[in-house]
Protein backbone atom coordinates (compact mmCIF):
# COMPACT_ATOMS: atom_id res chain seq x y z
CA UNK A 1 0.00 0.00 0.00
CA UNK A 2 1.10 3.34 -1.03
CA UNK A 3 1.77 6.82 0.80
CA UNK A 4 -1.33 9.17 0.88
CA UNK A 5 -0.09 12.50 0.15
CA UNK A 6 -2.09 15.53 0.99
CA UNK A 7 0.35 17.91 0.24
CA UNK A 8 3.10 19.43 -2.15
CA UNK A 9 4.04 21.50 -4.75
CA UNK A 10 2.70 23.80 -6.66
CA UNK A 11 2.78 26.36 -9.80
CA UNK A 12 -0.08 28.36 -10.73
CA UNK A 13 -0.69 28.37 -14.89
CA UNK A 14 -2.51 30.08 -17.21
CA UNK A 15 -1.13 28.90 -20.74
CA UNK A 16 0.18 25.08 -22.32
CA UNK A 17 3.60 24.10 -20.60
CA UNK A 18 5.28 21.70 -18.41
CA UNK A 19 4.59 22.00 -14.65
CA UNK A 20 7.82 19.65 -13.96
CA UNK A 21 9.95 17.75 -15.69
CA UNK A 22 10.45 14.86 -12.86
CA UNK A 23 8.43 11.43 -11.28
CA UNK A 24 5.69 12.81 -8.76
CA UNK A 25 2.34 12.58 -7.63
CA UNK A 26 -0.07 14.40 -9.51
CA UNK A 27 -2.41 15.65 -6.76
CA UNK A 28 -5.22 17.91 -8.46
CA UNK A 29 -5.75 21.55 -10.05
CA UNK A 30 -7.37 24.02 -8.88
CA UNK A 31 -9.42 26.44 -11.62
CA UNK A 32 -9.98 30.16 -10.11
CA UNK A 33 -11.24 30.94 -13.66
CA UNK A 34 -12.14 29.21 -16.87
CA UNK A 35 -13.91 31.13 -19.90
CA UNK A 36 -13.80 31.22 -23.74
CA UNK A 37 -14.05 27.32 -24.34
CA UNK A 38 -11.61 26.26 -21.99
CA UNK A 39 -10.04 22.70 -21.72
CA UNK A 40 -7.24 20.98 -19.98
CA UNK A 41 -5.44 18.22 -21.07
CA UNK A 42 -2.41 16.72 -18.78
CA UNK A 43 0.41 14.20 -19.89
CA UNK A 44 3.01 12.18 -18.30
CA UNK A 45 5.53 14.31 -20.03
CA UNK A 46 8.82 16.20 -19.27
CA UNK A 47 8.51 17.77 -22.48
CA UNK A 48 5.89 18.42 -24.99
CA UNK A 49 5.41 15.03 -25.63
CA UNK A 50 1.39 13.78 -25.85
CA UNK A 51 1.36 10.37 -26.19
CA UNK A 52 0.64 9.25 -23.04
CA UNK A 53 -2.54 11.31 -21.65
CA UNK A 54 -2.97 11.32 -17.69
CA UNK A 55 -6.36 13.11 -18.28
CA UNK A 56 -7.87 13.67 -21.58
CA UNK A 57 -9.38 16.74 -22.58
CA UNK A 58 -12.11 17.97 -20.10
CA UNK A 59 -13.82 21.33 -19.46
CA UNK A 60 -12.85 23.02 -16.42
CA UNK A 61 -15.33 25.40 -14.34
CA UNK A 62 -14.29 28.38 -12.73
CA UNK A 63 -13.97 27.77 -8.49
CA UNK A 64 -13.75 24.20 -9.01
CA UNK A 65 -10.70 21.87 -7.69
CA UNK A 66 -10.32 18.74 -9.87
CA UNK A 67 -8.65 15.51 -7.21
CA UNK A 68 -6.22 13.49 -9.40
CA UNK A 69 -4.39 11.17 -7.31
CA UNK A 70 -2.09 10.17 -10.24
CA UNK A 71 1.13 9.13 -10.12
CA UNK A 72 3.63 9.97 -12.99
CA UNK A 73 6.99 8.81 -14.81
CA UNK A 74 8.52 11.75 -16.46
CA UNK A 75 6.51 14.86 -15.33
CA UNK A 76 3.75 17.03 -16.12
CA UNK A 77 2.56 18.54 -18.90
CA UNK A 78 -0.43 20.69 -19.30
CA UNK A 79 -2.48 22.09 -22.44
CA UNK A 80 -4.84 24.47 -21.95
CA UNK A 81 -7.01 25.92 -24.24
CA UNK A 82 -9.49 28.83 -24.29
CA UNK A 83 -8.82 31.47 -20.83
CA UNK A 84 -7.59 29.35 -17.73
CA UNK A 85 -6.24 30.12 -14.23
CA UNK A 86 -5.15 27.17 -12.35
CA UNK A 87 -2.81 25.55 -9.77
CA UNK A 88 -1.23 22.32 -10.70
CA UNK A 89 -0.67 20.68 -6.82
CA UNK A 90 1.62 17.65 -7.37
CA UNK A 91 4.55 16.22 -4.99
């Protein structure tokens, strides 16, 4: 049985781009705002590889927080489309 982690890092985003480029936990985002057809779409990727999808394309709502208790291999990388304000929490 694995660690539950409740905690870690974080970096607030608003455009596509890797959150890290290391093995983690992905732990959820956060969405403060979301307008304009947003989406989010996160890979196990350290760069701006998308071949393997961690979560596929969904629509985010403003004031929401999104769990994902995923682990990942190589790190994070997010695309966002349409206006987007998140934080990526992940240790």
């Amino acid at each position: 049985m694995g660690n539950i982690v409740q905690s870690g890092g974080y970096k607030v985003i608003s455009a596509t781009g890797n959150v890290t480029p290391m093995l983690g936990d992905l732990l959820g985002i956060w969405v403060s705002t979301a307008s304009g057809t947003p989406t989010i779409t996160i890979y196990d990727s350290a760069t701006t590889t998308t071949t393997d999808p961690i979560a596929t394309v969904f629509t985010p709502a403003a004031a929401t927080f999104y769990n994902i208790p995923a682990s990942y291999e190589y790190g994070l990388y997010i695309v966002i489309s349409g206006t987007v304000s998140a934080t990526v929490l992940f240790a």
